[in-house]
Protein backbone atom coordinates (compact mmCIF):
# COMPACT_ATOMS: atom_id res chain seq x y z
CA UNK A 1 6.14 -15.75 -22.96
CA UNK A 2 4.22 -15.83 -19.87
CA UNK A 3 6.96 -18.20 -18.33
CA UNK A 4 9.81 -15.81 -19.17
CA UNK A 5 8.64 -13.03 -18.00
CA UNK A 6 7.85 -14.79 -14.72
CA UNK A 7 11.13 -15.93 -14.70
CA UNK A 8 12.49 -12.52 -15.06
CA UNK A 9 10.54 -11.59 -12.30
CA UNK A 10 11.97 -14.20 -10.03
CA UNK A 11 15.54 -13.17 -10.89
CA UNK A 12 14.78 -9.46 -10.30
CA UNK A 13 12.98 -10.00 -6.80
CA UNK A 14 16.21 -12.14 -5.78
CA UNK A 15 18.40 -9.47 -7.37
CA UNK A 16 16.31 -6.75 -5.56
CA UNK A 17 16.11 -8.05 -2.36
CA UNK A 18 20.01 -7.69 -1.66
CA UNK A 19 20.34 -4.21 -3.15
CA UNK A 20 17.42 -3.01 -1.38
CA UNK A 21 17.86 -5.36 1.63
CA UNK A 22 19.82 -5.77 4.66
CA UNK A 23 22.91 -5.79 2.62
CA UNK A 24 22.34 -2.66 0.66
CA UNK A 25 21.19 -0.12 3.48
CA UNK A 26 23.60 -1.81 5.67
CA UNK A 27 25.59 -0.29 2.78
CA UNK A 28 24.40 2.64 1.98
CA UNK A 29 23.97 3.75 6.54
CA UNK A 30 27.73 2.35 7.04
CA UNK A 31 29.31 4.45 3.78
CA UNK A 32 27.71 7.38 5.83
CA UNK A 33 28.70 6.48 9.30
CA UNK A 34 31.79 6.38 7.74
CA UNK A 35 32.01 9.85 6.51
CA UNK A 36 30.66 11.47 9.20
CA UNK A 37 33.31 9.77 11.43
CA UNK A 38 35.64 10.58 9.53
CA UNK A 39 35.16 14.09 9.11
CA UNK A 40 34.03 14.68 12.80
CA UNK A 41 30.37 14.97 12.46
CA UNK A 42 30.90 17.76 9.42
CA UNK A 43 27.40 18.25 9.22
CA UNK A 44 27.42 18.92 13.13
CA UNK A 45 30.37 20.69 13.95
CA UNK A 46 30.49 22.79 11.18
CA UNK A 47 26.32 23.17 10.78
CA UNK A 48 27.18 26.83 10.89
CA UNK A 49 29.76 27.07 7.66
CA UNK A 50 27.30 24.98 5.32
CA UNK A 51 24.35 26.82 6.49
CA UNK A 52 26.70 29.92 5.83
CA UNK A 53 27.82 28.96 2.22
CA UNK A 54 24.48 27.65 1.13
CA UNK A 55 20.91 28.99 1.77
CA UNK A 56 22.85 32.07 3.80
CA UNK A 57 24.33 32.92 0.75
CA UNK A 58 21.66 32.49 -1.50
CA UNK A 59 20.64 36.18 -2.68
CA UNK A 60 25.00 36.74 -3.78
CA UNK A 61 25.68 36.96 -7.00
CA UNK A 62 28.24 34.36 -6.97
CA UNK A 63 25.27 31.66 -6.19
CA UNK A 64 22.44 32.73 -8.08
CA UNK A 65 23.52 34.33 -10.91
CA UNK A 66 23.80 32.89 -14.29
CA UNK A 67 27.40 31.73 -15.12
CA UNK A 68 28.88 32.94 -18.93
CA UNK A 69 31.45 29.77 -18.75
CA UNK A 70 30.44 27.09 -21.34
CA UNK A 71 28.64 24.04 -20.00
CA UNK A 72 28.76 25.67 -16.33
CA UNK A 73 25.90 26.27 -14.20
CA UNK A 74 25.66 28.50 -10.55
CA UNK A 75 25.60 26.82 -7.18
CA UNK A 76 21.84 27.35 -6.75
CA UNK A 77 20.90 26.13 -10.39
CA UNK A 78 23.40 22.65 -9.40
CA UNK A 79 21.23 22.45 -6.47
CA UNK A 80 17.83 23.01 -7.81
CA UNK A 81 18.72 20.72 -10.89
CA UNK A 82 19.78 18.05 -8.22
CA UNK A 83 16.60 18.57 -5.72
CA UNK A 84 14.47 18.44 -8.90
CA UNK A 85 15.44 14.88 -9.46
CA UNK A 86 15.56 13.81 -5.79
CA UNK A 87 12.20 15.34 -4.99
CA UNK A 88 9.63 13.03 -6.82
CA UNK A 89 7.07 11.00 -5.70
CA UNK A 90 9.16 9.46 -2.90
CA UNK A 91 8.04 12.50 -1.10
CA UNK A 92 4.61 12.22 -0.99
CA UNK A 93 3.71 8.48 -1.86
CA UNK A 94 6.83 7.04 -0.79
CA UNK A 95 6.68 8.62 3.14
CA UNK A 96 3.27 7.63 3.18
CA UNK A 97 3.97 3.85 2.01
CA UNK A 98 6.92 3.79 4.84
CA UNK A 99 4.68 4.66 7.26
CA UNK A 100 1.79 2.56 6.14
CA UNK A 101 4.23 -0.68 6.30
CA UNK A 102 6.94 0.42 9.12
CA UNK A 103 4.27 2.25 11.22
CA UNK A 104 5.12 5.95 12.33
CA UNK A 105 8.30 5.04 13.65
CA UNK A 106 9.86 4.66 10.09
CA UNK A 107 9.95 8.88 10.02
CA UNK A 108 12.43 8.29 12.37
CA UNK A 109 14.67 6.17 10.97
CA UNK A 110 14.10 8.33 7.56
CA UNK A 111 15.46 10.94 9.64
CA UNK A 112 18.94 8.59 10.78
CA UNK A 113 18.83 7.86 7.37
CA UNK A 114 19.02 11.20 5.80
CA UNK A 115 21.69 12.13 8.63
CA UNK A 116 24.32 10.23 7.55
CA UNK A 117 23.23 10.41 4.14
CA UNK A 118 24.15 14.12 4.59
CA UNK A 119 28.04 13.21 4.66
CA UNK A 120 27.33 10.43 1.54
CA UNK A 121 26.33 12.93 -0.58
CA UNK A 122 28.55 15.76 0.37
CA UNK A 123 31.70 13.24 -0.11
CA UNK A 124 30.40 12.16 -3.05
CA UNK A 125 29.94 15.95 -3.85
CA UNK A 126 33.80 16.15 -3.30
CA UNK A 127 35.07 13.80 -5.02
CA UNK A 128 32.99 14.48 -8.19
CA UNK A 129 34.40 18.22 -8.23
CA UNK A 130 37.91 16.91 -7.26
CA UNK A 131 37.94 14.56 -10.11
CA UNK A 132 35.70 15.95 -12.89
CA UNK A 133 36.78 16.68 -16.35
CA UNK A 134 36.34 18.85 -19.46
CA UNK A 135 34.98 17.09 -22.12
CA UNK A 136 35.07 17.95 -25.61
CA UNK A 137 33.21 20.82 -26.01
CA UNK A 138 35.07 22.36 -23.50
CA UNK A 139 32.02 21.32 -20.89
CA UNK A 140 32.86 20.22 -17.30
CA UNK A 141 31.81 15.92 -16.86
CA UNK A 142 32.06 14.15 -13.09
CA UNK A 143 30.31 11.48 -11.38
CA UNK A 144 31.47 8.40 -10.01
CA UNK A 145 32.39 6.94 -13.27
CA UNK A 146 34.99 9.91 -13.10
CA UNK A 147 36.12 9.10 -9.15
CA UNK A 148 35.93 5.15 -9.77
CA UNK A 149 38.17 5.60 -13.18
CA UNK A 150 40.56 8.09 -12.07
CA UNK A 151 40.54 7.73 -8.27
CA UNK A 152 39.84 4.30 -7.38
CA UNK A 153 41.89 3.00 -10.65
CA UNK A 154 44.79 4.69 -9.44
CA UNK A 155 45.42 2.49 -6.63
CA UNK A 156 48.03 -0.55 -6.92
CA UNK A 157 46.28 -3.04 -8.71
CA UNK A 158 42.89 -1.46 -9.51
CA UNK A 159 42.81 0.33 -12.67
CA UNK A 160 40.92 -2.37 -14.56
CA UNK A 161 38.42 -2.93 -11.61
CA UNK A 162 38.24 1.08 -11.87
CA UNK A 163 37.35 0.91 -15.56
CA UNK A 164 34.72 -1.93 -14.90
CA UNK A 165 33.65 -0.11 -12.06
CA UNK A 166 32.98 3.03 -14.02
CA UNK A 167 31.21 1.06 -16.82
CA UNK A 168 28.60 -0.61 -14.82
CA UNK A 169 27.92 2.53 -13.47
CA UNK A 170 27.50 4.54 -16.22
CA UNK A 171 25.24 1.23 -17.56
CA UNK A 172 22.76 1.11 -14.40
CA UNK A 173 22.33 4.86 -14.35
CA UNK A 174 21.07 5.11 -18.07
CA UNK A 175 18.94 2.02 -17.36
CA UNK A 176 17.57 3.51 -14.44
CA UNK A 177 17.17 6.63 -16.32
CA UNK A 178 15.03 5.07 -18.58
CA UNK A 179 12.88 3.76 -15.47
CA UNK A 180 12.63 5.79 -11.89
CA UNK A 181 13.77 8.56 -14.07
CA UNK A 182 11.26 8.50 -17.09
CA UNK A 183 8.63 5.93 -17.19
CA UNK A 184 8.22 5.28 -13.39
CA UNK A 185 7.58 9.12 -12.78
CA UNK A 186 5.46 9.82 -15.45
CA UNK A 187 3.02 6.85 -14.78
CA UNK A 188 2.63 8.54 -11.03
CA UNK A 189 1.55 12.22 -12.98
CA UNK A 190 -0.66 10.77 -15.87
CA UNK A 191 -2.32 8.53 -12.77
CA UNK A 192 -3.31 11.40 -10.40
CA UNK A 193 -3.94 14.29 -13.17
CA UNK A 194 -6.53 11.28 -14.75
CA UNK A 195 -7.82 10.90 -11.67
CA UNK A 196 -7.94 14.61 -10.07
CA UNK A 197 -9.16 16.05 -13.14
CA UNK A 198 -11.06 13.65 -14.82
CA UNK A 199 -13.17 14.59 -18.41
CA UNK A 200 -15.24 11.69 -18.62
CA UNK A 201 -15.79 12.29 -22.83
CA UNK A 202 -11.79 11.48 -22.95
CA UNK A 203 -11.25 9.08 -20.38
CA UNK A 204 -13.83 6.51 -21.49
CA UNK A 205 -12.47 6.19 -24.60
CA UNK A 206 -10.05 3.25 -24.93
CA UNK A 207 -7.23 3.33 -27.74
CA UNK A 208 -5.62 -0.11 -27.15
CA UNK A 209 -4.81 -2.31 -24.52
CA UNK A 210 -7.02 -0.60 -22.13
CA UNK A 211 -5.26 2.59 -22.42
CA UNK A 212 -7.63 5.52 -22.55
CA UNK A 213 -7.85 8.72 -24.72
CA UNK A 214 -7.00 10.60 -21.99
CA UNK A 215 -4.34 8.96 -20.66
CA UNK A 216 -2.25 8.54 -23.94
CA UNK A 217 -3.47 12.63 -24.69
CA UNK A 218 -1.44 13.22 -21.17
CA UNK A 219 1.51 11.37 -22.43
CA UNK A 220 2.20 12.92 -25.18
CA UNK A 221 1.98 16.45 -23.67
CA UNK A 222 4.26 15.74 -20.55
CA UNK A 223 6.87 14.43 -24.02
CA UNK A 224 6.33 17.46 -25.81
CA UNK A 225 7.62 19.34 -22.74
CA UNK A 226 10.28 17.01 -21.83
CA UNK A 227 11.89 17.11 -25.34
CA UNK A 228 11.58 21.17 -25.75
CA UNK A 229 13.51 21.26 -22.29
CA UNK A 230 15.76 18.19 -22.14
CA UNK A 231 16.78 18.56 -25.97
CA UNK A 232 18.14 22.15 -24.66
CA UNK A 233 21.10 21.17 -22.92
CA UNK A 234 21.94 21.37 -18.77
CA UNK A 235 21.82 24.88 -19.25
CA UNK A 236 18.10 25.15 -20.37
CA UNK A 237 17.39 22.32 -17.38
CA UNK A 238 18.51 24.14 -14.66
CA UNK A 239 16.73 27.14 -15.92
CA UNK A 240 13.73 25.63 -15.76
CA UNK A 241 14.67 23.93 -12.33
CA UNK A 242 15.41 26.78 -10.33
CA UNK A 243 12.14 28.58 -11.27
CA UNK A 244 9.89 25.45 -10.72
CA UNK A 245 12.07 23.60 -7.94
CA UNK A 246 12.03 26.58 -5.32
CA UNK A 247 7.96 27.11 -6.05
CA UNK A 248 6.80 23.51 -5.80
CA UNK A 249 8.57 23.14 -2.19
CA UNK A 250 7.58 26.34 -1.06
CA UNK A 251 4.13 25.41 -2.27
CA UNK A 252 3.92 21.97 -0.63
CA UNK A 253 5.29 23.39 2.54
CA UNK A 254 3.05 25.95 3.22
CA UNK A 255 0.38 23.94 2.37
CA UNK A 256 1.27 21.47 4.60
CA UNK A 257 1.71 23.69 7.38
CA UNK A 258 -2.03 24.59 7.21
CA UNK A 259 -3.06 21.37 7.33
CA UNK A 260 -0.74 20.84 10.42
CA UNK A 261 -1.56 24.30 11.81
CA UNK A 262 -5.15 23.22 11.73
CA UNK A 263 -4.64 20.29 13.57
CA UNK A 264 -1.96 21.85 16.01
CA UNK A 265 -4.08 19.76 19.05
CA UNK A 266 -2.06 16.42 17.33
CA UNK A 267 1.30 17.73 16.18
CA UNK A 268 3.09 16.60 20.20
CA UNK A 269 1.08 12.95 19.61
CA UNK A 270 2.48 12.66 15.93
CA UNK A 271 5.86 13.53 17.38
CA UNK A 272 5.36 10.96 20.21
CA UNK A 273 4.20 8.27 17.62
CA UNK A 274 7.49 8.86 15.65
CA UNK A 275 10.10 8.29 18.59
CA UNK A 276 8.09 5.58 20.65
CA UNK A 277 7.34 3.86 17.42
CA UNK A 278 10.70 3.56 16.37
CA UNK A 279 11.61 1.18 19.48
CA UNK A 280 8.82 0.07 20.74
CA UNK A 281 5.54 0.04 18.38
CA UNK A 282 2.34 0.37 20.67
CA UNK A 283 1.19 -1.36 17.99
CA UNK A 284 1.05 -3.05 15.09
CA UNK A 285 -1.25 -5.35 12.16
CA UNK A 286 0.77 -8.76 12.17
CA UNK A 287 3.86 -10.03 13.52
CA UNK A 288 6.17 -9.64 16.50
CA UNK A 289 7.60 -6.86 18.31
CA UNK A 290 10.98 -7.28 16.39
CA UNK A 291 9.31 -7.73 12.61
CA UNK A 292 7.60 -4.43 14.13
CA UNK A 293 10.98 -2.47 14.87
CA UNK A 294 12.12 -4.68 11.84
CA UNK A 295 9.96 -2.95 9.57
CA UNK A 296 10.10 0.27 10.90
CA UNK A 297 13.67 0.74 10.59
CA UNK A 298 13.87 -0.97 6.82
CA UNK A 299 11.44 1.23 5.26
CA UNK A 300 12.95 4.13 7.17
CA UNK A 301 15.85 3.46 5.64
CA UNK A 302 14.76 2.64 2.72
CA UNK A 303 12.33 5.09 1.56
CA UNK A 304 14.78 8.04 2.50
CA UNK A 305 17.42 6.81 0.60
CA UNK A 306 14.94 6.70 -2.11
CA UNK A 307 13.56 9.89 -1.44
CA UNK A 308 17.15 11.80 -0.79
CA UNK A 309 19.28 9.40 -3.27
CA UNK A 310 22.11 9.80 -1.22
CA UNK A 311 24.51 7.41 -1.77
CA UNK A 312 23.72 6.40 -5.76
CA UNK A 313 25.79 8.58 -6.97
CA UNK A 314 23.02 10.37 -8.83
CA UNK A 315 23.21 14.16 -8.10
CA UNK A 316 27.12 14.49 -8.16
CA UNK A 317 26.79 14.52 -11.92
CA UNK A 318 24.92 17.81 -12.02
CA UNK A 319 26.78 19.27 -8.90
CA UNK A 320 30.03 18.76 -11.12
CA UNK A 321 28.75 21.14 -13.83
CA UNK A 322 28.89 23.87 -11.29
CA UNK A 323 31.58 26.72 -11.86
CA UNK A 324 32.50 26.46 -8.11
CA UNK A 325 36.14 25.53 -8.34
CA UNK A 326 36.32 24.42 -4.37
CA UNK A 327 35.10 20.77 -3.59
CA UNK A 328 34.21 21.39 -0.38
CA UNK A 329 31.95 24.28 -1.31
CA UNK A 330 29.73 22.38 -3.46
CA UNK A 331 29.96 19.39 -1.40
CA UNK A 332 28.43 21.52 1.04
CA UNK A 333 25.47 22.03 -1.26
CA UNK A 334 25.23 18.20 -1.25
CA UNK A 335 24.60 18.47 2.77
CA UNK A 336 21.41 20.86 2.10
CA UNK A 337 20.09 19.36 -0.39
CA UNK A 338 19.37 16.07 1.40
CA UNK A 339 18.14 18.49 4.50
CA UNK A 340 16.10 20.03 2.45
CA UNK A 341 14.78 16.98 0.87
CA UNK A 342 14.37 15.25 3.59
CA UNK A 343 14.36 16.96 6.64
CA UNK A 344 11.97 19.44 5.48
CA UNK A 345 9.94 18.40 2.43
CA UNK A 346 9.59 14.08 3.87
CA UNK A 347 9.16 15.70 7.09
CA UNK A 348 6.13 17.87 6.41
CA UNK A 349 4.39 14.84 4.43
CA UNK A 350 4.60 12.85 7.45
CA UNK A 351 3.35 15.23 10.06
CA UNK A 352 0.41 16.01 7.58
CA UNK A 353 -0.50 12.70 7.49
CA UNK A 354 0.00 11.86 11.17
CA UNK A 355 -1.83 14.67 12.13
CA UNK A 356 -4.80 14.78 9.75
CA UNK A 357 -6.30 11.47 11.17
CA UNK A 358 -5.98 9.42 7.79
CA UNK A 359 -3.44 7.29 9.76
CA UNK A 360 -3.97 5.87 12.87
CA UNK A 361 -0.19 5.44 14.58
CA UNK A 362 -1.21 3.42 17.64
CA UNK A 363 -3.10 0.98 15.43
CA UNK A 364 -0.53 1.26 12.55
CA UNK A 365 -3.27 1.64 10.23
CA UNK A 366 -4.96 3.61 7.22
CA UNK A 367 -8.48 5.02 8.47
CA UNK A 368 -11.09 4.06 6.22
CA UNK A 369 -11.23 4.30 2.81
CA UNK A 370 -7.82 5.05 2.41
CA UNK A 371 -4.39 3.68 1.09
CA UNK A 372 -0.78 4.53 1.14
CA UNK A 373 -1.73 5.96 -2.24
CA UNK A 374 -4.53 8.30 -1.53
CA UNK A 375 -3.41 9.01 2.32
CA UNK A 376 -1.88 12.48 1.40
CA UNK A 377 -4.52 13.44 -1.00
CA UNK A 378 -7.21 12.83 1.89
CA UNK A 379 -5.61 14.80 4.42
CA UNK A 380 -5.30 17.69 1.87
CA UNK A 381 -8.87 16.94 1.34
CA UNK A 382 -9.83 16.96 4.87
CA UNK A 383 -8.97 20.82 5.26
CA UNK A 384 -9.75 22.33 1.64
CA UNK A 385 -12.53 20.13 0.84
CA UNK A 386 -14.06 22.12 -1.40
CA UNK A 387 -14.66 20.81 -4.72
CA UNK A 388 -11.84 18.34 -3.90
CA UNK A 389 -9.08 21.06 -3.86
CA UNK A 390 -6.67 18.94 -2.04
CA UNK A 391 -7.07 16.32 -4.07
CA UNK A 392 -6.28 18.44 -6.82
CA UNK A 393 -3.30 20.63 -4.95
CA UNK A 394 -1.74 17.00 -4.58
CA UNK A 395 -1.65 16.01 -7.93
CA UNK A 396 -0.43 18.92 -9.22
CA UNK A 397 2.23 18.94 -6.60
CA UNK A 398 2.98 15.43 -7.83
CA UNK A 399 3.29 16.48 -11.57
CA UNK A 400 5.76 18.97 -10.52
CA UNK A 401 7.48 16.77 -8.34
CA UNK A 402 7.43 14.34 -10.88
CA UNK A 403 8.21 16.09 -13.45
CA UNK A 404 11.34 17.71 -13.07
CA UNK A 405 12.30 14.77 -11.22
CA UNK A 406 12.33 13.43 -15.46
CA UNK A 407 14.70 16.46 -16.50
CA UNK A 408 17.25 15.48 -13.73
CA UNK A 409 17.22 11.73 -14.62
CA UNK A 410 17.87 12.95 -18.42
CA UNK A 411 21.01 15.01 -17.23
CA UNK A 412 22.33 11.85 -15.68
CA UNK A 413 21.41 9.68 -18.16
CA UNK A 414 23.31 11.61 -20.74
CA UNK A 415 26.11 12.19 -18.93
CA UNK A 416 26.36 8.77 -18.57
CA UNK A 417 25.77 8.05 -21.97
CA UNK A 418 28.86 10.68 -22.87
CA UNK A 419 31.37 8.43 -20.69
CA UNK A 420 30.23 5.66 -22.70
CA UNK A 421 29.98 6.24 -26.47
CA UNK A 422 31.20 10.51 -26.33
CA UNK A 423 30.27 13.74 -26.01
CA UNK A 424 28.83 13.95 -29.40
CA UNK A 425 26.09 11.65 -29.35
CA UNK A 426 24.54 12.15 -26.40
CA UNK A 427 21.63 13.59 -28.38
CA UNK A 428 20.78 9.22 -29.39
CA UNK A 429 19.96 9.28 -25.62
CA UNK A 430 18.40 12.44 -25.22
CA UNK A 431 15.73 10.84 -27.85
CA UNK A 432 15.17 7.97 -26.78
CA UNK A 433 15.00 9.12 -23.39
CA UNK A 434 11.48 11.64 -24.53
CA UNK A 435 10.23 8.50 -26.25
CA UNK A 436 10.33 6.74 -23.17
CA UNK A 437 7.95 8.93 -21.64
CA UNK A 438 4.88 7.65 -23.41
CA UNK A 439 5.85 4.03 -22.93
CA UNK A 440 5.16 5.26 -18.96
CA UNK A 441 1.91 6.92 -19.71
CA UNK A 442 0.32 3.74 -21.03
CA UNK A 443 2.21 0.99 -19.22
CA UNK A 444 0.30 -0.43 -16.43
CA UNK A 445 3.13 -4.25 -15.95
CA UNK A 446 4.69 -3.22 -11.95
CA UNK A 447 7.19 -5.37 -13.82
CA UNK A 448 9.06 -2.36 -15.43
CA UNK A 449 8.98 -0.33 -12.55
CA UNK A 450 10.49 -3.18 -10.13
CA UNK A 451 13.24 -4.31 -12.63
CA UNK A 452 13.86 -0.20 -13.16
CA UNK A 453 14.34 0.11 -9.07
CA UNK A 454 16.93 -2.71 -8.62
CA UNK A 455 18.76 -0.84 -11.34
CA UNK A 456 18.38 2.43 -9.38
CA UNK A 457 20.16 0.27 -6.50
CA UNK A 458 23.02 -1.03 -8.24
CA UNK A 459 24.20 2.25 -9.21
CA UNK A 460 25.16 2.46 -5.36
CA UNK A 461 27.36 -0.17 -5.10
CA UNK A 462 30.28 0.89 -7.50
CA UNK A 463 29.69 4.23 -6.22
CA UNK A 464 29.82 3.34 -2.66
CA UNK A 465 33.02 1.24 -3.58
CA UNK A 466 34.44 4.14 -4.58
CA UNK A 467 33.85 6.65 -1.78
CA UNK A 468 34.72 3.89 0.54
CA UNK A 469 38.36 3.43 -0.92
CA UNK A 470 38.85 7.19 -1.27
CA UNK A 471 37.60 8.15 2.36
CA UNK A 472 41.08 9.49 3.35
CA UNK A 473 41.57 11.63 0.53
CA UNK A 474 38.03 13.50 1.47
CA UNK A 475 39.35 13.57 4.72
CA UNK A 476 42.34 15.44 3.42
CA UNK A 477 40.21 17.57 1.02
CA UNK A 478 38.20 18.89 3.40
CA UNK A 479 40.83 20.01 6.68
CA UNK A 480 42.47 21.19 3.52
CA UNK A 481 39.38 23.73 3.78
CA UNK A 482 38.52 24.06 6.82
CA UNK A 483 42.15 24.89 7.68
CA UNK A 484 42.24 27.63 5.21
CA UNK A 485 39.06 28.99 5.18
CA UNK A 486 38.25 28.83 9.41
CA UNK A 487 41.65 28.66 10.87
CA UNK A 488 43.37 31.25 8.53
CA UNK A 489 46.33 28.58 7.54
CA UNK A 490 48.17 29.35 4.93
CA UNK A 491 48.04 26.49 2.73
CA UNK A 492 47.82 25.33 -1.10
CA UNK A 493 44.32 24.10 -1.92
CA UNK A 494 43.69 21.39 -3.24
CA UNK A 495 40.96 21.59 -5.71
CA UNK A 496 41.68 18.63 -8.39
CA UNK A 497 43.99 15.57 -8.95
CA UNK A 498 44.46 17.15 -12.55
CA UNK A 499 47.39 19.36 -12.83
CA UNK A 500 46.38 21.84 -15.56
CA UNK A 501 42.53 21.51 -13.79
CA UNK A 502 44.35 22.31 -10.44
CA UNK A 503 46.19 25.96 -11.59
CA UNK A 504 43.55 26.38 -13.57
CA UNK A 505 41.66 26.65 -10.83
CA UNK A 506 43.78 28.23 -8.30
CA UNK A 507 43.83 30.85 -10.48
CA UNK A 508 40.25 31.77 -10.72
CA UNK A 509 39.82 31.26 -6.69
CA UNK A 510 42.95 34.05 -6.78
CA UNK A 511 40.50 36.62 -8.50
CA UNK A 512 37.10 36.15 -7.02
């Protein structure tokens, strides 16, 4: 047994190391070079119009308030829904990790990353609203299954490589549902509430397989929550999202400013450490000046497409649910949420940690006594010491993180599952989904979670396949817009590749 499960190791690694290698971010950067090319540095030239029709609109009506339309959700619940599974523990452990292997210099390349990644997601955005369908309760479906089936497969030639397309998809997202989305995130919140708030009487008693009380006690409360919300439908999600998504940031980010407010002397060095370690590491433990930049730039890369998920083709499933009948519009949501995920929430986690002194950027090295693990928790720690409060502010930051983070993945995962097998039996994957949960709380094999995170990966290359091919119809989709809406052209919008979808929804733009 030993021998197979080495073996499936070795596969996995191999399999890994081109989805999440040079070949994958070469990928995943050149799909977004792409799109921001192609639609003249959108996220640029038009910074204003986004900002505008997103967080500028944000106390209307017609963004926050709750939508009567079956299976719909607002703008702002789309987005909180979508942040909620995009800001996990990539944000806090996974910044500090990139900066613990690629130096302070991968920040940087987070930041290139998350750039282009802006245009990934908003085309993807686009394309899910442009192509997405009511299923049979009436309920809006997209993703890429939806843009690979009926977009891609309508080119010469390609409907069968649209169908297979769509399938693998819809296969690697419920796999990595099951994983990053459930068992991988749940691990990361029964580790650090264990660990914050530890009660020795609970924790020292072991169940099976050196499992503790506590740990398995953890479990099955963070299921019990998961299945009261998930079992609910989208609508009960995003409810719960856009209360605890706005909070959590807000939370993190003005803690984090304190921290960097109290060491204001080192926020020009930490800035310095980012740029001049992204070309030329002062530097750093082991290897040459090129593995140096080498490293830098892969787990920039890397870790914000992990953190942002721009690209997979995970958060267009949830954006499609919106009742916003204009691609571009939501698409536009797409462009803040991976600047707010990003840009703002990654950003803040590296500054506190290049500030604080738990990181040393010249040496590219943890300070004593610390890890990539524990690196945020200790610079928490080194301003509200007290009784370990940071510590403690941390982990609950990472349950919350982490936790709605698992209601996203079980949107996706179901919507996935409805492509596959139909609309009504996505409550077989809604189950086994909550069960997964407390196979994470007591599961200590890394095997799970590295098999789980090459699945993540594939999802991006059918999806990327597909946004590739269709590039010139998001071109078309959004001067469509911008014609209308910023040059005052009268033209006929185009707002789905469905006919009845398409008056339909020309119709309700005519009476808002």
């Amino acid at each position: 047994m030993e021998a197979f499960f080495n073996r499936v190791a070795e596969i996995n690694d191999s399999v890994n190391g081109v989805v999440w290698g040079k070949f994958g971010l070469l990928l995943l950067i050149g799909t977004g070079i792409l799109m921001t090319c192609c639609t003249k540095f959108f996220q640029v030239s038009h910074i204003g119009l986004w900002w505008k029709n997103t967080i500028g609109s944000i106390f209307k009506k017609s963004v926050i308030g709750h939508t009567k339309e079956k299976g719909a959700i607002s703008p702002f619940q789309a987005l909180c829904t979508a942040l909620a599974a995009t800001v996990g523990t990539g944000n806090i452990a996974g910044v500090a990790a990139a900066i613990c292997i690629g130096g302070a210099g991968a920040v940087f390349w987070m930041w290139i990353a998350a750039f282009f990644g802006m245009m990934t997601n908003f085309s993807e955005n686009v394309l899910g609203i442009y192509f997405r369908r009511r299923n049979d309760n009436g309920e809006w479906s997209g993703g890429a299954m939806y843009y690979l089936r009926y977009g891609l497969g309508s080119k010469k030639g390609c409907k069968t490589i649209g169908k297979i397309l769509a399938f693998l998809f819809c296969i690697f997202t419920m796999l990595a549902s099951f994983g990053i989305g459930s068992m991988g995130q749940v691990n990361k919140i029964v580790a650090n509430i264990a660990s914050a708030f530890e009660i020795e009487s609970l924790s020292s008693v072991q169940v099976f397989g050196g499992v503790s009380l506590y740990k398995l006690i953890i479990g099955v409360v963070i299921m019990a929550l998961v299945a009261l919300i998930t079992l609910g439908g989208l609508k009960r999600i995003a409810s719960v999202a856009e209360k605890i998504v706005p909070f959590m940031i807000i939370l993190f980010i003005a803690g984090s400013l304190i921290i960097i407010g109290v060491n204001y002397s080192q926020i020009i060095p930490a800035f310095k450490s980012i740029f001049v370690n992204a070309f030329k590491p002062e530097a750093f433990v082991g290897g040459t000046l090129g593995a140096a930049i080498s490293a830098a730039v892969t787990q920039g890369f890397k870790r914000g497409v992990f953190s942002n998920e721009a690209g997979l083709g995970s958060s267009v499933m949830v954006h499609s649910n919106s009742n916003v009948r204009e691609p571009v519009k939501q698409g536009m949501w797409g462009v803040f949420e991976v600047f707010a995920d990003t840009m703002i929430v990654c950003t803040m986690t590296a500054l506190v940690v290049l500030t604080s002194g738990v990181f040393d950027a010249k040496t590219g090295a943890c300070a004593e006594g610390f890890s990539d693990a524990t690196l945020v928790a200790g610079a928490f720690n080194s301003v509200f010491s007290w009784g370990n409060i940071g510590e403690k502010f941390i982990a609950i930051a990472m349950f919350l993180f982490a936790f709605t983070t698992v209601l996203g993945w079980s949107h996706y995962g179901s919507k996935a599952w409805e492509y596959l097998f139909g609309t009504k039996t996505t409550i077989v994957f809604k189950i086994i989904h909550v069960c997964t949960v407390i196979f994470g709380a007591v599961m200590t094999s890394s095997l799970a979670w590295d098999i789980s995170d090459t699945f993540n990966g594939l999802m991006m290359i059918p999806n990327l396949i597909g946004v590739i091919v269709l590039f010139p119809l998001v071109m078309k989709i959004t001067k469509n817009y911008v014609d209308r809406k910023c040059r005052n052209k009268d033209e006929k919008p185009i707002l789905s590749n469905d006919p009845e979808l398409q008056a339909e929804a020309e119709a309700y733009i005519n009476q808002e």
